[in-house]
Protein backbone atom coordinates (compact mmCIF):
# COMPACT_ATOMS: atom_id res chain seq x y z
CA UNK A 1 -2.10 54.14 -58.65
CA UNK A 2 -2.09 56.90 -61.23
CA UNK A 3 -0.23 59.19 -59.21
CA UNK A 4 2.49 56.43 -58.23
CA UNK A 5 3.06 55.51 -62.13
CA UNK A 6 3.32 59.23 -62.92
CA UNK A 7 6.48 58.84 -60.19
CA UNK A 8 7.64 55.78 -61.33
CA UNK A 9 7.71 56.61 -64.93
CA UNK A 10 9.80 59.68 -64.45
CA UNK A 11 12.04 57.91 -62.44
CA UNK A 12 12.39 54.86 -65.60
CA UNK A 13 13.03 56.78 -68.45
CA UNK A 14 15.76 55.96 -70.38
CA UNK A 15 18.42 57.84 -72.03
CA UNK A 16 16.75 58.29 -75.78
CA UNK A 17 15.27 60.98 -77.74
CA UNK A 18 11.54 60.08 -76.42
CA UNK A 19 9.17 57.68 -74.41
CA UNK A 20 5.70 57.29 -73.22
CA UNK A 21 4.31 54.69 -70.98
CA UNK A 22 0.31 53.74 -71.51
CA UNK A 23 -0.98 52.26 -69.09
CA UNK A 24 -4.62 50.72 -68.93
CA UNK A 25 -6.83 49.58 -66.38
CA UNK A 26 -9.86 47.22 -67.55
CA UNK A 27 -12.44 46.09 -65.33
CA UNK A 28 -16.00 43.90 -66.53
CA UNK A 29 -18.86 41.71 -65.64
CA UNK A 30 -20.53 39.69 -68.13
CA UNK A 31 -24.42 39.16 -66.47
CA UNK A 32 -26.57 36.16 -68.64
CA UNK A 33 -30.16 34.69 -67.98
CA UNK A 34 -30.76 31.55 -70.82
CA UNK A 35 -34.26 30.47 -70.59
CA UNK A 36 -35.39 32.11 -67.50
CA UNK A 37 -32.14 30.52 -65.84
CA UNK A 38 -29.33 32.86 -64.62
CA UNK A 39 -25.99 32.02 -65.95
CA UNK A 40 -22.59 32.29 -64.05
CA UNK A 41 -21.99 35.67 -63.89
CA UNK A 42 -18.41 36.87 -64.95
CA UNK A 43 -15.97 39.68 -63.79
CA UNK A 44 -12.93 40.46 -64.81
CA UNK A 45 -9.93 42.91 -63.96
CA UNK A 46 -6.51 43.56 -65.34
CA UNK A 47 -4.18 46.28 -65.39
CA UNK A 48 -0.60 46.79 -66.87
CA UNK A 49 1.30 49.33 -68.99
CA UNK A 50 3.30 49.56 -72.24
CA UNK A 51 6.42 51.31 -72.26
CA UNK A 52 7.71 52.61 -76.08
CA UNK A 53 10.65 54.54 -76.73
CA UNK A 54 11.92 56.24 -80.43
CA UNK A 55 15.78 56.39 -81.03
CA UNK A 56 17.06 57.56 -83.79
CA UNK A 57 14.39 56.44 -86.34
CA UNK A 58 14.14 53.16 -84.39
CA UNK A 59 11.23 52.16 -82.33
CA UNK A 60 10.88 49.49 -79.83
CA UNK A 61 8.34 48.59 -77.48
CA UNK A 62 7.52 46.26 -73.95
CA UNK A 63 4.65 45.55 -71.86
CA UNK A 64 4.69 44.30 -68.26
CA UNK A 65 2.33 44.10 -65.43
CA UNK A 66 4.31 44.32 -63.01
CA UNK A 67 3.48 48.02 -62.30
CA UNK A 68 6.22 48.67 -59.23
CA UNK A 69 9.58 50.49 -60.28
CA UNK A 70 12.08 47.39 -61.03
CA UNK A 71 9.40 46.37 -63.07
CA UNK A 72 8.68 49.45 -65.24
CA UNK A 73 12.75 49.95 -65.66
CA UNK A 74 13.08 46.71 -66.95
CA UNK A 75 10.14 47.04 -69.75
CA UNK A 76 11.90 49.96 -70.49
CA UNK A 77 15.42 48.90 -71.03
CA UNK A 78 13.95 46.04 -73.01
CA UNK A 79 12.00 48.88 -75.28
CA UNK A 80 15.41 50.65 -75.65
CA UNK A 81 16.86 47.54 -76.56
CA UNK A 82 14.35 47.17 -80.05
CA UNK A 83 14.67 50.72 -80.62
CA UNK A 84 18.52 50.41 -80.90
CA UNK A 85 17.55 46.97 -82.63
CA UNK A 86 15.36 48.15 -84.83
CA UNK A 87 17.44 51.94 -86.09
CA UNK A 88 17.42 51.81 -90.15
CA UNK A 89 15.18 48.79 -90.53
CA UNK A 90 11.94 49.87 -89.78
CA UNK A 91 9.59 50.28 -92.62
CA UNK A 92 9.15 54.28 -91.17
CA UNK A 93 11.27 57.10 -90.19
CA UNK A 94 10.20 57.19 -86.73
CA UNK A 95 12.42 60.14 -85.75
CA UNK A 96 10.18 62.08 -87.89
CA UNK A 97 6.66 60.85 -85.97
CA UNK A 98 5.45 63.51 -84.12
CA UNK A 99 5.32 63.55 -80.12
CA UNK A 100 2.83 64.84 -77.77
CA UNK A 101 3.13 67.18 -74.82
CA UNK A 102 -0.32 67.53 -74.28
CA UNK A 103 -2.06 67.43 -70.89
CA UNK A 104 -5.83 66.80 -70.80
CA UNK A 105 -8.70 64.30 -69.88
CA UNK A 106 -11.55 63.00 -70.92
CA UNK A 107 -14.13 61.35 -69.58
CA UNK A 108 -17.09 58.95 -71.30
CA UNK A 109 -21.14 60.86 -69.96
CA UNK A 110 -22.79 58.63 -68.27
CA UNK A 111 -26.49 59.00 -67.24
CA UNK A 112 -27.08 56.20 -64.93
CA UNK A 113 -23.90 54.44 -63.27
CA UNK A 114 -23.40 50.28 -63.45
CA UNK A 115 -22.98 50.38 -59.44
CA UNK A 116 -26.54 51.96 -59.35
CA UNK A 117 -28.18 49.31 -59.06
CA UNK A 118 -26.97 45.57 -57.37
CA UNK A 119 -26.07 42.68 -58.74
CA UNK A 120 -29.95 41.46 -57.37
CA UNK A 121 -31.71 43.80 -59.60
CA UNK A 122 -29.84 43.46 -62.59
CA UNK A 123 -30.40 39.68 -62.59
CA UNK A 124 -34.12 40.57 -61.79
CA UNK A 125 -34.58 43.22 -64.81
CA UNK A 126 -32.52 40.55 -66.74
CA UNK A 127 -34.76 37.34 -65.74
CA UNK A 128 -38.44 39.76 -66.18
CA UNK A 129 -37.06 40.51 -70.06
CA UNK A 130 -36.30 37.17 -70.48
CA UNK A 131 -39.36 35.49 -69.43
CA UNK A 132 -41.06 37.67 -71.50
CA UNK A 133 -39.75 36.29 -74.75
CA UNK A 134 -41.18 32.48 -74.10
CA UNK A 135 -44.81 33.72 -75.53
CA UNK A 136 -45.12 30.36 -77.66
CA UNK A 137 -44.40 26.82 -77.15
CA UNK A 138 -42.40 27.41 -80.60
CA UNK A 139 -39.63 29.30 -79.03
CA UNK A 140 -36.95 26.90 -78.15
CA UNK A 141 -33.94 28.81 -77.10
CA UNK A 142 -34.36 32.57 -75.61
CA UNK A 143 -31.55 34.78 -73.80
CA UNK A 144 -30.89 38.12 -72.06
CA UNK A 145 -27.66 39.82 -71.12
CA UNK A 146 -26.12 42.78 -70.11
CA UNK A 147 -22.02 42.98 -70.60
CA UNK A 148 -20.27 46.00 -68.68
CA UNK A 149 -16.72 47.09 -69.56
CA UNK A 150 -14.72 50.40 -68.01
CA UNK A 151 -11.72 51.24 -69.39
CA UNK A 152 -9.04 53.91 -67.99
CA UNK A 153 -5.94 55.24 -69.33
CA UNK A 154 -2.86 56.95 -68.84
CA UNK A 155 -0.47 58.47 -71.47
CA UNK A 156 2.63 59.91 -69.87
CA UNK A 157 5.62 61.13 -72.34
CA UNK A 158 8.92 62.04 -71.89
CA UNK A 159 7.98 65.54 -73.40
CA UNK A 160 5.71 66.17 -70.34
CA UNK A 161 2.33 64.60 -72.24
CA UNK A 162 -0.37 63.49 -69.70
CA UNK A 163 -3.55 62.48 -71.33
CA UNK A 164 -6.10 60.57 -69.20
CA UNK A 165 -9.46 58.94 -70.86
CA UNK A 166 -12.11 56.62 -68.94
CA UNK A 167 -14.40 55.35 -70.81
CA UNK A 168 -17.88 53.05 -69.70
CA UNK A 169 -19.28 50.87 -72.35
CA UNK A 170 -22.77 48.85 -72.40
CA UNK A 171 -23.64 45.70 -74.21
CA UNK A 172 -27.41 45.03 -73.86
CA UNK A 173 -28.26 41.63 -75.41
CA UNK A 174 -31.66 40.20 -76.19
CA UNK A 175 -33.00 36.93 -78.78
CA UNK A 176 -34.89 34.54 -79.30
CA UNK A 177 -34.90 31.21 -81.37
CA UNK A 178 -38.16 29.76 -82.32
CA UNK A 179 -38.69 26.12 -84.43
CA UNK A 180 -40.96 24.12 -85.99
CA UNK A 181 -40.12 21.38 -87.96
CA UNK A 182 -37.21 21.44 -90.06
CA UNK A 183 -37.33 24.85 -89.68
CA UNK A 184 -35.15 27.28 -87.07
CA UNK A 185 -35.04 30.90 -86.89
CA UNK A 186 -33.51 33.26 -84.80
CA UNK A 187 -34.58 37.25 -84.06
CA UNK A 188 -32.07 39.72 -82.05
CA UNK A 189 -32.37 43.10 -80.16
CA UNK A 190 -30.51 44.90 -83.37
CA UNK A 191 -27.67 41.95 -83.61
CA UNK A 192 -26.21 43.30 -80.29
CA UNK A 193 -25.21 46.17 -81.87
CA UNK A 194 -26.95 49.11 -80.07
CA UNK A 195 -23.83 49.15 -77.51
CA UNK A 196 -22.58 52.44 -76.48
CA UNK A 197 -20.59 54.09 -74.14
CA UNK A 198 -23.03 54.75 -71.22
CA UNK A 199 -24.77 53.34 -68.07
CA UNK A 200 -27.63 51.99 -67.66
CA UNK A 201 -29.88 54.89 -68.89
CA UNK A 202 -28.83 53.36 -72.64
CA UNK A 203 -31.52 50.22 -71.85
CA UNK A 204 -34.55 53.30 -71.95
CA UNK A 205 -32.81 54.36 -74.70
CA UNK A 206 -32.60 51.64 -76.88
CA UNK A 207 -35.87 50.06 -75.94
CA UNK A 208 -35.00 47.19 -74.20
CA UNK A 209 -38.00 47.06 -71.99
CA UNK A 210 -40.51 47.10 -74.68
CA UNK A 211 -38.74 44.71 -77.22
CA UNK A 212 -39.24 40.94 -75.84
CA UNK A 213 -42.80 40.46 -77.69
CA UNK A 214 -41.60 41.36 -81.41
CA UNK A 215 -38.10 40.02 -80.87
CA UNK A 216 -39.84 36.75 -79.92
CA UNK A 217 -42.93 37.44 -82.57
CA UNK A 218 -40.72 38.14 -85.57
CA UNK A 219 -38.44 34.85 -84.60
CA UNK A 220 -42.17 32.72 -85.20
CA UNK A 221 -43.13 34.66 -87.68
CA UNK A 222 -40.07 33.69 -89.76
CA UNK A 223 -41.02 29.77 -89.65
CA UNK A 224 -44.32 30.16 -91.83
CA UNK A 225 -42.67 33.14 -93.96
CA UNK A 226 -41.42 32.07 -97.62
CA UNK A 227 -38.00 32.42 -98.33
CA UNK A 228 -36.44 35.68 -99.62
CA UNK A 229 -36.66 35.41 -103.88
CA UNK A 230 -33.85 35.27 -106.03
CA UNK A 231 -32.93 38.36 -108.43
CA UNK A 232 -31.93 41.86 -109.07
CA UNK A 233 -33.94 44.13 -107.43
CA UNK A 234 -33.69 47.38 -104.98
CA UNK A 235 -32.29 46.83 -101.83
CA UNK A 236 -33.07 48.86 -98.47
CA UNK A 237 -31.33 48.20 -95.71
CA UNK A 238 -31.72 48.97 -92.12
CA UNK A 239 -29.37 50.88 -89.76
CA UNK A 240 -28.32 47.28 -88.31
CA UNK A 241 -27.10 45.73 -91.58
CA UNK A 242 -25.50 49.33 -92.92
CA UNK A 243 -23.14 49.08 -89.84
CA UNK A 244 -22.19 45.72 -91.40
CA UNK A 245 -21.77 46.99 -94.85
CA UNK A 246 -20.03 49.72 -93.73
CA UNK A 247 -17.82 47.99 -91.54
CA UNK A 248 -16.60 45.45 -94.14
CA UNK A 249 -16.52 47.00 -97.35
CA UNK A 250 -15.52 50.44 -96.45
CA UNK A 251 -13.88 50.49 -92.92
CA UNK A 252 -11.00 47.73 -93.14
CA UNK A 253 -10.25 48.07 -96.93
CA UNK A 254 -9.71 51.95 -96.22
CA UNK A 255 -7.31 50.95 -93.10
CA UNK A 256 -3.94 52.19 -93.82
CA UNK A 257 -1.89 49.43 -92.53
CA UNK A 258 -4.02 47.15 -94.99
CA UNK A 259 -3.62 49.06 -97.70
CA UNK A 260 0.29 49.12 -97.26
CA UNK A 261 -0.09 45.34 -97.19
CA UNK A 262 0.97 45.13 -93.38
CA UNK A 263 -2.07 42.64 -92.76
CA UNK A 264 -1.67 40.59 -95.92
CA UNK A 265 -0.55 37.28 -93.70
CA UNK A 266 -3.39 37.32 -91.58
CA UNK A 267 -6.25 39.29 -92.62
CA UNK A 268 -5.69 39.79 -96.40
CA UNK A 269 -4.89 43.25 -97.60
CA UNK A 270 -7.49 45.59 -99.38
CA UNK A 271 -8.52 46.91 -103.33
CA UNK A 272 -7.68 50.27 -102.45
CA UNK A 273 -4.44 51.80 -103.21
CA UNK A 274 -2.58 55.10 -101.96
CA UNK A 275 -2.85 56.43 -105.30
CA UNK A 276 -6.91 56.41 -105.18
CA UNK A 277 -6.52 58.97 -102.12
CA UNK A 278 -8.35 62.49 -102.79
CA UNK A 279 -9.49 60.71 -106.18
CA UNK A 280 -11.29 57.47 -106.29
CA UNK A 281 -15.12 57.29 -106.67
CA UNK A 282 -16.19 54.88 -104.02
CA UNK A 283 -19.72 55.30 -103.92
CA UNK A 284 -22.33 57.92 -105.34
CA UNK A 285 -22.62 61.57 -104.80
CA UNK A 286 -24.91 60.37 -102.13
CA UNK A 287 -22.08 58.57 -100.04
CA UNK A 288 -21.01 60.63 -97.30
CA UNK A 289 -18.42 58.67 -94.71
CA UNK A 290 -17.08 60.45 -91.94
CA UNK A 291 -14.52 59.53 -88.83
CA UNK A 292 -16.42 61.06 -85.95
CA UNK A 293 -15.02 60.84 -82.33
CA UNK A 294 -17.23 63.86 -81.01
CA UNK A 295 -20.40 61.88 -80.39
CA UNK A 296 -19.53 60.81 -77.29
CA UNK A 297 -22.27 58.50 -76.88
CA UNK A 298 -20.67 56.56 -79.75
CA UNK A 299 -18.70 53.10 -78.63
CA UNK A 300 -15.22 54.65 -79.77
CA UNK A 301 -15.50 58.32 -79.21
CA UNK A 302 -12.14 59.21 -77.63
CA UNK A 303 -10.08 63.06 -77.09
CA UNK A 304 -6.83 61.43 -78.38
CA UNK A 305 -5.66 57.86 -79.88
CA UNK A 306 -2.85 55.37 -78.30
CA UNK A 307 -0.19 57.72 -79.86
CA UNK A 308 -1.87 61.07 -78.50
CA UNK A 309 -2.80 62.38 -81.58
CA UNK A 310 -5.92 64.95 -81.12
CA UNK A 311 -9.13 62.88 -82.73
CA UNK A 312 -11.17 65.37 -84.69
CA UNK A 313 -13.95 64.92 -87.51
CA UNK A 314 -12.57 64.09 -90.74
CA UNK A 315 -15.15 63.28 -93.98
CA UNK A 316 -13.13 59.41 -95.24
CA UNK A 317 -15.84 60.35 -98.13
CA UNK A 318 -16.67 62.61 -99.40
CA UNK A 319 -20.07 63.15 -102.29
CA UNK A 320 -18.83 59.84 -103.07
CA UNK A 321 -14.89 60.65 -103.60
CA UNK A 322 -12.34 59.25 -101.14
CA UNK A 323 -10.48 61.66 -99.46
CA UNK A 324 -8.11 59.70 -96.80
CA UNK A 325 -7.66 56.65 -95.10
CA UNK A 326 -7.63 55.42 -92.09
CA UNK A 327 -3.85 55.95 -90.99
CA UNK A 328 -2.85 56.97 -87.61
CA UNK A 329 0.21 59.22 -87.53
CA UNK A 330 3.25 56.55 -88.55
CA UNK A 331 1.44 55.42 -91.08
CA UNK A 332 0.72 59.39 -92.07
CA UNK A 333 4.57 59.63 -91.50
CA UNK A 334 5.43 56.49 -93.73
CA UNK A 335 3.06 57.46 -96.84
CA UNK A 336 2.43 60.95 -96.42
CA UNK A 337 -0.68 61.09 -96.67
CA UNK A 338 -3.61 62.24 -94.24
CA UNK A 339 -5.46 60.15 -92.28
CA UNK A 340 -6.85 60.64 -88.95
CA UNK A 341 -5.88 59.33 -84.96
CA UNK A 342 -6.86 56.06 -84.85
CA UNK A 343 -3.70 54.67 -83.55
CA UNK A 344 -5.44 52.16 -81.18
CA UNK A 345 -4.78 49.13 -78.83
CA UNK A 346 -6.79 46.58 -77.49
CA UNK A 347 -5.20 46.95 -73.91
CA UNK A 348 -2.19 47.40 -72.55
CA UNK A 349 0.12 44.28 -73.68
CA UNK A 350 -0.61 45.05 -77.59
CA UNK A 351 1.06 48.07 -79.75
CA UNK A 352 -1.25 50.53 -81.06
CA UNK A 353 -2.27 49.96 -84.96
CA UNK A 354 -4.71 51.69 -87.58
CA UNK A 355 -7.85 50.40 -86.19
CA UNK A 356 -11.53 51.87 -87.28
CA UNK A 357 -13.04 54.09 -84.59
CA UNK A 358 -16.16 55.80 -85.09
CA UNK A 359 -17.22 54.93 -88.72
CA UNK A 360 -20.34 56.65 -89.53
CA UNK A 361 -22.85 57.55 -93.00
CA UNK A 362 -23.88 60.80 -92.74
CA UNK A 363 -27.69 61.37 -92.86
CA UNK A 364 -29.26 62.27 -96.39
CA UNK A 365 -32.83 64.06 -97.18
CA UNK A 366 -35.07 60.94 -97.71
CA UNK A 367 -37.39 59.66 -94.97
CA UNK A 368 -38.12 56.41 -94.78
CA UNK A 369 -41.49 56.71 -96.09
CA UNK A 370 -39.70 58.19 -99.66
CA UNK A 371 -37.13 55.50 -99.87
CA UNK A 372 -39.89 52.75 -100.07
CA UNK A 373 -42.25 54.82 -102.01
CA UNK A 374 -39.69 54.80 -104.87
CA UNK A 375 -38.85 51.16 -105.21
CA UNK A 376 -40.85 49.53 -107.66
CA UNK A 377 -39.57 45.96 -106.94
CA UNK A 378 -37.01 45.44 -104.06
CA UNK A 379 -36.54 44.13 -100.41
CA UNK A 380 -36.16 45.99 -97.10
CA UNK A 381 -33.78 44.20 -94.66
CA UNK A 382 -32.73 43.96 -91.00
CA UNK A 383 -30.34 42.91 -88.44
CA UNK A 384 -27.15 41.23 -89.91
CA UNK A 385 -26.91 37.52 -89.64
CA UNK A 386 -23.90 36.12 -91.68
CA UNK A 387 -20.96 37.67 -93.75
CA UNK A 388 -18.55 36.28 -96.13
CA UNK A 389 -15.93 39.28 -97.63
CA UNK A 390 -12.85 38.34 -99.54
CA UNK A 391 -9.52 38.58 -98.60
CA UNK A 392 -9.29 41.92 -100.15
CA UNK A 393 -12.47 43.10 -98.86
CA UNK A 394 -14.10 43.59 -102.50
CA UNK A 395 -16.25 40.85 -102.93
CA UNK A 396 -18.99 40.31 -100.24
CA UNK A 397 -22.18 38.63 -99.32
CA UNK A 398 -24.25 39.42 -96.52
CA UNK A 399 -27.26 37.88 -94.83
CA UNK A 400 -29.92 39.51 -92.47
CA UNK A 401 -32.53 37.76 -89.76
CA UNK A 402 -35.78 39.11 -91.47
CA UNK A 403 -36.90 41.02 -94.52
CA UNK A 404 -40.28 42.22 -96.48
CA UNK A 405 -40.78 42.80 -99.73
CA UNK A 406 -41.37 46.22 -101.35
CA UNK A 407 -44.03 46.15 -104.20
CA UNK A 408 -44.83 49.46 -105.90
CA UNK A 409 -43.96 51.63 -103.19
CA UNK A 410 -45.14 49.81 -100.60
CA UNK A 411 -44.03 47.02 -97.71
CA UNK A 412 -45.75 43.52 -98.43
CA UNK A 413 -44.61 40.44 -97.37
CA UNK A 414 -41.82 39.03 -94.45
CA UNK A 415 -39.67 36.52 -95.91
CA UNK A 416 -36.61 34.72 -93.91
CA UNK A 417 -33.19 34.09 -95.18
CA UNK A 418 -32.44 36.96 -96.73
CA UNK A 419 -29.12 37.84 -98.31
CA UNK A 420 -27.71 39.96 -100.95
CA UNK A 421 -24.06 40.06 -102.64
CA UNK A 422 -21.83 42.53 -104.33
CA UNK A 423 -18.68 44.05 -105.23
CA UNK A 424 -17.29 47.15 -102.92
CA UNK A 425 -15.74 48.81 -105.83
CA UNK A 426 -19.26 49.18 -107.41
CA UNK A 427 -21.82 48.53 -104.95
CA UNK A 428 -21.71 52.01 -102.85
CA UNK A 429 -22.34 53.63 -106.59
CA UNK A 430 -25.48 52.40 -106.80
CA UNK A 431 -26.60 54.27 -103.44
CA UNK A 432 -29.52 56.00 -104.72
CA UNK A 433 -30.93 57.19 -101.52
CA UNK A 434 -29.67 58.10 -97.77
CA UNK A 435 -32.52 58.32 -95.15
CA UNK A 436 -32.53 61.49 -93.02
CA UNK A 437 -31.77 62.06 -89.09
CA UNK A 438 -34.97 60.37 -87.95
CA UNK A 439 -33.64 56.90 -89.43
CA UNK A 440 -30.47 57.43 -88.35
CA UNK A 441 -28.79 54.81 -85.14
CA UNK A 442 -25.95 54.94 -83.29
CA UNK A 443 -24.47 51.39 -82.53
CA UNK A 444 -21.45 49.50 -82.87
CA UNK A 445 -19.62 46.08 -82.34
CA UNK A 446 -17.18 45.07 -79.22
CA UNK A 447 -15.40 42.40 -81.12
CA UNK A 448 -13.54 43.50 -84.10
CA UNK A 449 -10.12 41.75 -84.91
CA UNK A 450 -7.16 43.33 -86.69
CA UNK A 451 -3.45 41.93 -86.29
CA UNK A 452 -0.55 39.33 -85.32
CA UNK A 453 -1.25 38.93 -82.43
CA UNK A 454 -4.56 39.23 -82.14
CA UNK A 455 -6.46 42.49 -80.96
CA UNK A 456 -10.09 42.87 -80.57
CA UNK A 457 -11.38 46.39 -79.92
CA UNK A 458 -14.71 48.19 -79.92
CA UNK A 459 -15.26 50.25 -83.20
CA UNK A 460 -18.46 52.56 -83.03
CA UNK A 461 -20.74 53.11 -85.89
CA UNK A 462 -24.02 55.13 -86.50
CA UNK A 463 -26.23 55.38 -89.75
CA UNK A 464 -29.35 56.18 -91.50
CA UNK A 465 -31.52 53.20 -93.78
CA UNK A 466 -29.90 52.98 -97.20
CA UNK A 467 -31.76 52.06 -100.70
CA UNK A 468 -29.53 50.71 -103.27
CA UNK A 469 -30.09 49.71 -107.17
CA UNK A 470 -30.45 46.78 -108.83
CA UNK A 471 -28.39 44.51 -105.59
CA UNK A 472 -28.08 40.64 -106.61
CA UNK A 473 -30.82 39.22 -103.83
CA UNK A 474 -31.54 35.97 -102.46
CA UNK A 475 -33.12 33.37 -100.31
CA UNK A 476 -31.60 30.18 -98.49
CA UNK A 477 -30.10 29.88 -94.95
């Protein structure tokens, strides 16, 4: 197939100053065991390819899956059509975007292939893991999972660009819900979050053979635990709630598009402007946030984005001062400003759009050890639960699935329902310590959604347990 679209697109492209035709080819299966039980098993497969073509300084754009000649031509034609359309309306010069003629590939590691093992012994590893976590009459609900997803692309410009990617993703899920009472709780393998690209080798890795008993011990624990108190106090929080902090309050309010007020109908817009670029104090000296595609274990690590712009390393911020958003290259073009290449799509049928990628704290000195040792009076949390950010991603509140107490240095009691609140503009400035590489996770989340219409798309983040000052805590579900 790739070599017969690399024909067919030469033989389609239309008379304008440029085109490229992306196409994708997505295949999954979706494998769940509920209470010792398997579930139908999914699978899914889909393929098509987006045609876009620049005339002039208009752009226009179709998808189709019908992937033979006559089908391609005709996408195309329509996608000259909007460019013509579109020339001195669009909100950027897009004769001015620049255009790839790069040829390369890249290809996600993996350690142990899906097809490695059948269907049979999934399910089996699946249902052993799963029985596991019944270890008390008390858990009432209790699940295990494992969701696959390959993904392969093909950029092909009319300036003689080829980039292919393939990439191999890994969703291991684990939880368990125990009750008593009035009272329900519910404990996760890391919220689902330790997904990465990879094979199978990533459930050693995360330690999904070892984790049924405290999954399913924390969940009881949590009935007889009191609830979280109310006040100021310190606040350390785990690699599995930083990815959520992170996410929220830093990634989509720093997304270029937002910030230019492109998402305002659907998703709100953000209280960053383009004048706070190379300026602003986000956070402390402490806060270091990069855009990192070269860990290629990470869930969005990627050579080039949707628009073939080279992904490199860029520090977002820097000791604390923002130094660019996150703007693909027409958004680059339109503001002039840097950014970086996360001009991404959700498949083949959507347009790419600033999207986070790989959205990561750098580690600091402290170990964990030294962050607790230096709370007199705070909370330690895990494992995001709940969050609640408004529309322009300033004010938040957050909940986690279990906590302890830190008393003069040292961990004391689990309490449930633990949440905290804040505002983004302030809250990274009181990041008083960063824990160091052996703290540090990489994870990420499958499902984030961004624009009209709708595209979810898997954004990668890794990070090191943070301790924050004086954070407004409290308790209730």
């Amino acid at each position: 197939m790739i070599e017969q679209i690399e024909t067919r697109f030469r033989e389609v492209i239309p008379k304008a100053d440029y085109c490229s035709l992306r196409y994708v080819r997505e295949r999954s299966e979706a494998i769940p065991v509920r209470q010792n039980v398997v579930e139908p098993v999914s699978r899914g497969q889909d393929a098509g390819a987006m045609i876009t073509v620049i005339d002039g300084d208009g752009l226009g754009y179709a998808a189709t899956s019908d992937l033979t000649t006559g089908g391609l031509r005709r996408a195309a034609a329509k996608a000259l059509e909007w460019a013509r359309a579109t020339a001195g309306r669009c909100v950027a010069d897009f004769s001015k975007v620049p255009r790839t003629s790069r040829q390369a590939e890249y290809q996600a590691p993996v350690g142990k292939a899906w097809e490695s093992l059948s269907l049979k012994d999934k399910i089996d590893l699946l249902r052993r893991e799963c029985e596991r976590l019944k270890t008390d009459d008390r858990i009432v609900d209790w699940m295990t999972a494992l969701v696959y997803e390959e993904t392969d692309t093909l950029l092909l410009t009319s300036e003689g660009g080829r980039i292919r990617q393939q990439f191999r993703c890994l969703v291991p899920v684990m939880r368990a819900t125990a009750n008593q009472g009035p009272e329900t709780q519910t404990r996760t393998l890391g919220g689902d979050a330790l997904t990465r690209q990879a094979g199978l080798e990533l459930l050693d890795d995360v330690g999904f053979f070892e984790a049924a008993p405290r999954v399913a011990g924390q969940a009881i624990e949590l009935l007889t635990a009191p609830d979280c108190p109310s006040g100021s106090r310190d606040l350390l929080a785990a690699p599995d709630q930083m990815i959520l902090q992170i996410h929220e309050s830093i990634g989509h309010p720093l997304e270029l598009d937002r910030i230019l007020g492109d998402e305002r109908n659907y998703a709100g817009t953000s209280f960053v402007t383009v004048d706070m670029l190379g300026t602003y104090p986000y956070g402390s000296e402490l806060l270091n946030i990069t855009y990192d595609p070269t860990r290629p274990e990470q869930l969005a690590s990627y050579a080039f984005d949707d628009d073939g712009t080279p992904a490199t390393k860029e520090y977002i911020i820097k000791d604390g001062i923002l130094q660019r958003a996150l703007g693909g290259i027409a958004s680059q073009t339109r503001t002039g400003k840097p950014g970086v290449a996360n001009a991404r799509a959700s498949s083949w049928n959507r347009p790419p759009i600033d999207r986070m990628a790989n959205l990561n704290l750098e580690p600091g000195g402290s170990t964990f050890d030294d962050m607790v040792g230096q709370v007199e009076r705070g909370v330690y949390m895990e494992t995001n639960r709940s969050w609640s950010i408004d529309d322009s991603r300033n004010k938040f509140q957050f909940g986690c699935e279990w906590a302890r107490l830190i008393d003069s240095g040292e961990l004391t009691t689990v309490v449930k329902n633990p949440n905290y609140r804040g505002i983004s503009a302030t809250f990274w400035r009181s990041l008083k310590a960063v824990g160091n590489e052996e703290t540090f996770v990489v994870m990420g989340t499958p499902n984030c959604g961004k624009g009209e219409p709708n595209q979810l798309i898997k954004v990668g983040h890794a990070s090191p347990a943070a301790l924050f000052a004086d954070v407004d805590v409290f308790g209730g579900a």
